[in-house]
C-alpha atoms as a PDB file:
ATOM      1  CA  UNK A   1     -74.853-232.021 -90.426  1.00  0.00           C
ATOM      2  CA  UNK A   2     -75.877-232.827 -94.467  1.00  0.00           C
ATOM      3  CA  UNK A   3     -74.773-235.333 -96.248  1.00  0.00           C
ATOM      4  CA  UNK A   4     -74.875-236.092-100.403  1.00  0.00           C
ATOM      5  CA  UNK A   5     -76.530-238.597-101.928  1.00  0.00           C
ATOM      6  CA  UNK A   6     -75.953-239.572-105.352  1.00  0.00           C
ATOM      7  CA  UNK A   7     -76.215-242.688-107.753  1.00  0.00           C
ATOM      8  CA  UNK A   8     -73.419-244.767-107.468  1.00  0.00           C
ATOM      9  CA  UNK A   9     -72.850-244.637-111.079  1.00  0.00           C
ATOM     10  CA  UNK A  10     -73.808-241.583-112.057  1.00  0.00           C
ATOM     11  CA  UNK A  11     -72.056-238.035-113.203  1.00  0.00           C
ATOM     12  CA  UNK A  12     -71.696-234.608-111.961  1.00  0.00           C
ATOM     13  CA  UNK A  13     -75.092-233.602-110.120  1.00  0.00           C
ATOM     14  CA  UNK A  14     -77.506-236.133-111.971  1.00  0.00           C
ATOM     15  CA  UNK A  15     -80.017-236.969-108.915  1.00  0.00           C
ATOM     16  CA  UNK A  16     -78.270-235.373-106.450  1.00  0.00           C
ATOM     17  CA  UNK A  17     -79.735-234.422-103.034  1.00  0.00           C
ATOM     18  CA  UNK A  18     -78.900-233.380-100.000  1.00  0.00           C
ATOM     19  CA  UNK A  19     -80.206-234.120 -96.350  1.00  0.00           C
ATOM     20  CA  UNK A  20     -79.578-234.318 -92.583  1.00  0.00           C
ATOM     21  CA  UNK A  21     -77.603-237.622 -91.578  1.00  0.00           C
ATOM     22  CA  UNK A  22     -80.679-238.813 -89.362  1.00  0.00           C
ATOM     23  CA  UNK A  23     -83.638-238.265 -91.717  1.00  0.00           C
ATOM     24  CA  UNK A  24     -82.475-240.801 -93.946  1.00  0.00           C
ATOM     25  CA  UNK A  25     -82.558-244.230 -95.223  1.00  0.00           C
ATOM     26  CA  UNK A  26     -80.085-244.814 -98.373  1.00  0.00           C
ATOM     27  CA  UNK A  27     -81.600-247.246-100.707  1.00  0.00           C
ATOM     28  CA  UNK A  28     -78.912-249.512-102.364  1.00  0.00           C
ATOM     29  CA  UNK A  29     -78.158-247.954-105.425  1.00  0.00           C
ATOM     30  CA  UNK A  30     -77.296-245.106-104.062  1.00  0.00           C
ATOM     31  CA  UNK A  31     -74.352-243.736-102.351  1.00  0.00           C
ATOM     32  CA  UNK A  32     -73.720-241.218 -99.832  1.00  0.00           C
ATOM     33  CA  UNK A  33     -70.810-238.593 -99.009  1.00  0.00           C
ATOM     34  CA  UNK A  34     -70.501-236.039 -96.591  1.00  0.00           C
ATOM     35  CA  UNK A  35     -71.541-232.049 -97.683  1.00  0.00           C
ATOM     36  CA  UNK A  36     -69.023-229.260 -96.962  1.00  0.00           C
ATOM     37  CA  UNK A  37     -69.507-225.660 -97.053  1.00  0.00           C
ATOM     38  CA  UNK A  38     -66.912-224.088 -98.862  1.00  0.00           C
ATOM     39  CA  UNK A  39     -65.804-222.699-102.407  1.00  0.00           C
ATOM     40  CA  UNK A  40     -65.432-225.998-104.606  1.00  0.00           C
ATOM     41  CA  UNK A  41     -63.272-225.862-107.288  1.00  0.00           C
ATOM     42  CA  UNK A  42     -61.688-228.867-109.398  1.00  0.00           C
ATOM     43  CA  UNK A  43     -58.414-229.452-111.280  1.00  0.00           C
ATOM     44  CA  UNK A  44     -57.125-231.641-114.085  1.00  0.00           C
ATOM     45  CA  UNK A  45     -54.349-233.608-114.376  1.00  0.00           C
ATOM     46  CA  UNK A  46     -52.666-236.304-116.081  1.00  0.00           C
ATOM     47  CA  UNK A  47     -50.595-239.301-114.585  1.00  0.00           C
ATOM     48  CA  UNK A  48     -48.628-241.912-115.842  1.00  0.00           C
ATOM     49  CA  UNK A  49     -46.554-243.815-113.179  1.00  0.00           C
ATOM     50  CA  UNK A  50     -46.611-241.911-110.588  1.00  0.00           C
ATOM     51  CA  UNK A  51     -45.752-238.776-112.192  1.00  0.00           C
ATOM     52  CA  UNK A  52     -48.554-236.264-113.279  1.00  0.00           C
ATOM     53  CA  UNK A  53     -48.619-232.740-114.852  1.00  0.00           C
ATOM     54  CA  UNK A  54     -51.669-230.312-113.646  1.00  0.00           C
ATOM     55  CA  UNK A  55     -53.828-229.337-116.734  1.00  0.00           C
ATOM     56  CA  UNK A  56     -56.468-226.934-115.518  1.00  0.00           C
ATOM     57  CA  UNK A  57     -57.859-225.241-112.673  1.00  0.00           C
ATOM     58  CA  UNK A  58     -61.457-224.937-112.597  1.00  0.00           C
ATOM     59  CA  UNK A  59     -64.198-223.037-110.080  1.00  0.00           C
ATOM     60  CA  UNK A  60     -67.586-224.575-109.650  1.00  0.00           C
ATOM     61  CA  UNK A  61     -71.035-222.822-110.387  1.00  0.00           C
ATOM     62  CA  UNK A  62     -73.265-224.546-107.930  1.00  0.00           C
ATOM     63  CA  UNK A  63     -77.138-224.104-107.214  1.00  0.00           C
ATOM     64  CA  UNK A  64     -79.454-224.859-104.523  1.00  0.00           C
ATOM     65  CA  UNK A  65     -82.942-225.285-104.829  1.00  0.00           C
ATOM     66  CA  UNK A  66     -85.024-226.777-101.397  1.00  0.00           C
ATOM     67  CA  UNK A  67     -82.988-230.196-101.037  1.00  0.00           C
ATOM     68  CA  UNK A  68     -81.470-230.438-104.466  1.00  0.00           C
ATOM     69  CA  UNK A  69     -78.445-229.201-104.637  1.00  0.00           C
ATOM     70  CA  UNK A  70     -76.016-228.955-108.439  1.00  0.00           C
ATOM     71  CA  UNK A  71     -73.122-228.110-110.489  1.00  0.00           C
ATOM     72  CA  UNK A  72     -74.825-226.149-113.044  1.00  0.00           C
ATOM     73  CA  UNK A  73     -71.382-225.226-114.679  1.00  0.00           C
ATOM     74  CA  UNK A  74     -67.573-224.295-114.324  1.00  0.00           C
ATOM     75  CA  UNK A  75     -65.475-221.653-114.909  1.00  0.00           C
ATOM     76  CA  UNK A  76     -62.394-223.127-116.775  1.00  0.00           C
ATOM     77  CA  UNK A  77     -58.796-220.864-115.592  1.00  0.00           C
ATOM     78  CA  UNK A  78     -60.938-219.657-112.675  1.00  0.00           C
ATOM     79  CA  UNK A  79     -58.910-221.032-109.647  1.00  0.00           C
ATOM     80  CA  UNK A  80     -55.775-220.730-111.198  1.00  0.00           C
ATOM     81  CA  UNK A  81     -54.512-218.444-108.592  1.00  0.00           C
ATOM     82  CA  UNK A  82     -54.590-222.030-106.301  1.00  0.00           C
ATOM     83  CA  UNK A  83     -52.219-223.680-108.838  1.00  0.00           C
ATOM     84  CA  UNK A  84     -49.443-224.236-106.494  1.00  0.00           C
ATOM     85  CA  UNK A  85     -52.301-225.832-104.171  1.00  0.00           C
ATOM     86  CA  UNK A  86     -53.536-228.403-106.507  1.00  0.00           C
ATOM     87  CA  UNK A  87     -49.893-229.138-107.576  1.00  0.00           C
ATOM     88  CA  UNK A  88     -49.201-230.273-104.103  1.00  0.00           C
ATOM     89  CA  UNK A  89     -52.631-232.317-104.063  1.00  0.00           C
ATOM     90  CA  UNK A  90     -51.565-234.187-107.310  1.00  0.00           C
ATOM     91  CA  UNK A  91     -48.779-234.850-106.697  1.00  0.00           C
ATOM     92  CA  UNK A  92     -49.568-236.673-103.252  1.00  0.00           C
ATOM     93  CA  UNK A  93     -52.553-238.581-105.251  1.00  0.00           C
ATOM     94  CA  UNK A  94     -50.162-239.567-107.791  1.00  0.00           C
ATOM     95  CA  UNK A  95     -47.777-240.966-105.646  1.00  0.00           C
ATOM     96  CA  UNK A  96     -50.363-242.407-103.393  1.00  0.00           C
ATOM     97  CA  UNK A  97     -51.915-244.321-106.471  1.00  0.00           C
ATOM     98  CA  UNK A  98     -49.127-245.186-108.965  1.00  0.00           C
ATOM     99  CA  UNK A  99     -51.550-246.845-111.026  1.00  0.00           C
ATOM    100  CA  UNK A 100     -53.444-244.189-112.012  1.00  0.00           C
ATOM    101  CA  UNK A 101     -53.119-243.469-115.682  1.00  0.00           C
ATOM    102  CA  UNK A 102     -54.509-240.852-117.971  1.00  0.00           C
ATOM    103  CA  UNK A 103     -56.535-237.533-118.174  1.00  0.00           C
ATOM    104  CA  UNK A 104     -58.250-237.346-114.054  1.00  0.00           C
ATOM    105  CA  UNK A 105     -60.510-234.948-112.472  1.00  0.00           C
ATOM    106  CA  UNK A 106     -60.176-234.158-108.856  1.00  0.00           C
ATOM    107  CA  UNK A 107     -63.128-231.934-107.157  1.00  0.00           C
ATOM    108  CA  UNK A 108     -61.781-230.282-104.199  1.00  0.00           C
ATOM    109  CA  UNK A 109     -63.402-227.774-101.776  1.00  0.00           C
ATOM    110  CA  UNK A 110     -61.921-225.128 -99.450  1.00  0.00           C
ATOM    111  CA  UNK A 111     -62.763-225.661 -95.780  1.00  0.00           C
ATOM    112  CA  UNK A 112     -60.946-223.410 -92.887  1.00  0.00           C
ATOM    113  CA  UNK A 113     -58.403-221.879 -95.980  1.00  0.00           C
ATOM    114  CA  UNK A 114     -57.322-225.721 -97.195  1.00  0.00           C
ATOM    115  CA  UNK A 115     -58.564-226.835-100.095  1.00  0.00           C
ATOM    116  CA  UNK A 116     -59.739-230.743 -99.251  1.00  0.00           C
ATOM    117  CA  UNK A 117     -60.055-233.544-101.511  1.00  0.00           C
ATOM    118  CA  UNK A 118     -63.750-234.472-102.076  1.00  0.00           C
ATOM    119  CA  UNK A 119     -63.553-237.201-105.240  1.00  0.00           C
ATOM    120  CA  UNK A 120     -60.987-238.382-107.629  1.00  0.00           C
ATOM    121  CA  UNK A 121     -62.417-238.599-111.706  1.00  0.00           C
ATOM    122  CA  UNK A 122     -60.651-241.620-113.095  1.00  0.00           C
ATOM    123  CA  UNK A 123     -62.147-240.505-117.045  1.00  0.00           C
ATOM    124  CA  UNK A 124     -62.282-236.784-118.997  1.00  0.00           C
ATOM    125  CA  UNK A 125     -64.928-234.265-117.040  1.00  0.00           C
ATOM    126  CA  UNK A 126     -67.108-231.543-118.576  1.00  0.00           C
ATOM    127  CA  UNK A 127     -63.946-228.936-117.999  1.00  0.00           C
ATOM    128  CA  UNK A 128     -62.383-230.693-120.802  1.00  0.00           C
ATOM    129  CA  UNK A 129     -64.529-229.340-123.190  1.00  0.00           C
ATOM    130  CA  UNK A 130     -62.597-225.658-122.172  1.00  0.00           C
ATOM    131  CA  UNK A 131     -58.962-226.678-121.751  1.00  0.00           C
ATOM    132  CA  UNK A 132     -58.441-225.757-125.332  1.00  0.00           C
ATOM    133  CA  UNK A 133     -59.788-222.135-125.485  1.00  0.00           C
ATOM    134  CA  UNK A 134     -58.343-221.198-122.344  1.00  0.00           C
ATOM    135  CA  UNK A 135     -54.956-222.716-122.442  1.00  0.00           C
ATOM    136  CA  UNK A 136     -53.901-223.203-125.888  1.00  0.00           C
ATOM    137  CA  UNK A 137     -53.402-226.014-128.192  1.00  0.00           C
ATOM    138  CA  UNK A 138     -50.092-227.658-126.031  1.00  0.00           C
ATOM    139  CA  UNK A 139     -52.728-228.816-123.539  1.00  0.00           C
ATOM    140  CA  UNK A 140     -54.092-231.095-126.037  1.00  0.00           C
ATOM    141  CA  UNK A 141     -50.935-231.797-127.336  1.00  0.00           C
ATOM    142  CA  UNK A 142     -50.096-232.975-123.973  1.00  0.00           C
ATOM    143  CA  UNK A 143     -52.893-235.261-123.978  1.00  0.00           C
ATOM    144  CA  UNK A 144     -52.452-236.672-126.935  1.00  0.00           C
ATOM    145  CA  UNK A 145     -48.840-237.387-126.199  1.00  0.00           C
ATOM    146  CA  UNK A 146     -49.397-239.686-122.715  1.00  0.00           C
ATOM    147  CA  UNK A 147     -52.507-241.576-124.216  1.00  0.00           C
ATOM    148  CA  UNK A 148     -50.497-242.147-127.680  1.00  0.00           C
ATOM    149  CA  UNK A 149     -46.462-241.857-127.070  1.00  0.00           C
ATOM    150  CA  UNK A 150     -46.633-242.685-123.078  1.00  0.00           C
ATOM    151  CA  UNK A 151     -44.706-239.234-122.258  1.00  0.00           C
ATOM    152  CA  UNK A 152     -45.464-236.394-119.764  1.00  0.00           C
ATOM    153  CA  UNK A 153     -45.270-233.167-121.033  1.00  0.00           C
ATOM    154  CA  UNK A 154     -44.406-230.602-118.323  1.00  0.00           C
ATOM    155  CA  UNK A 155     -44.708-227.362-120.166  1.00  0.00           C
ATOM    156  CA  UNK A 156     -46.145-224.486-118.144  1.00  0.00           C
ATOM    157  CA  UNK A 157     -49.596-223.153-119.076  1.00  0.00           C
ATOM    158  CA  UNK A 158     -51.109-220.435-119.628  1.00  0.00           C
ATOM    159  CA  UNK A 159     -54.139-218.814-119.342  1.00  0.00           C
ATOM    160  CA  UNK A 160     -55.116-217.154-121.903  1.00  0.00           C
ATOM    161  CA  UNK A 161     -58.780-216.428-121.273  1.00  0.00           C
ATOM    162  CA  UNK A 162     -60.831-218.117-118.918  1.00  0.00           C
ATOM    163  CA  UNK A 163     -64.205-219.869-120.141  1.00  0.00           C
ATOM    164  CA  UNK A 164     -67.630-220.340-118.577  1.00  0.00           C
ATOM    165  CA  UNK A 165     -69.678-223.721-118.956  1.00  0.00           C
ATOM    166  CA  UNK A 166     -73.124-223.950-118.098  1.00  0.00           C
ATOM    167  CA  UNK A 167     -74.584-227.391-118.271  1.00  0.00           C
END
């Protein structure tokens, strides 16, 4: 019944707000998206040809106020217990876009018990800024190596702590 609408260029929640589909004209430099109910979460990954290597899974700390709705922050290592999840997800957007290269942020949300695909980052997102603390120095490592040596690093990761980000 609500849908998003957001900037077309524009990041995380800047001038977001939500409405009902029929109360609504979108002006042109904005763009719309459908609004779910359910736990949203992200993860990060890496790709290079095809192949990929999940980096970090990541709950969102959203707020609504009257028709704004935001991300006000994330809790880095929070959804790792959907791991295996998000593996499955990356891997079928890696294969489904070979091209995609480098450090990528995919928000997700749970509907019905399946976590759904909501937008695809093609650049480094705010969790970044946590990877470090909460999973050790080999996650940058890894990130370093694709960007500078063109190699995938497919060590496991652990969490050591997670970390909360409030924007």
């Amino acid at each position: 019944n609500f849908i998003i609408i957001k900037p077309e260029y524009g990041t995380g929640s800047e001038k977001l707000f939500y409405c009902r589909k029929s109360t609504v004209t979108i002006p042109p430099e904005m763009v719309s998206q459908e609004y779910y109910n359910g736990k949203k979460a992200s993860f990060s990954m890496i790709c290079i040809k095809g192949q990929f290597s999940v980096l970090g899974c990541n709950l969102h700390i959203m707020k609504k106020k009257k028709r704004r709705i935001s991300q006000v922050g994330s809790l880095v290592g929070g959804a790792e217990k959907y791991r295996g999840d998000f593996e499955l997800l990356a891997k079928e957007i890696s294969q489904k876009f070979l091209g995609l290269f480098g450090f990528i942020g995919i928000d997700v949300v749970m509907i019905k018990g399946k976590w759904h695909v909501i937008e695809i980052n093609c650049r480094f997102t705010s969790t970044y800024i946590g990877l470090k603390e909460v999973y050790g120095k080999n996650v940058i490592k890894s990130i370093f190596d694709l960007y500078f040596k063109n190699t995938l690093d497919h060590s496991k990761l652990i969490v050591r702590k997670e970390k909360k980000i409030i924007f």
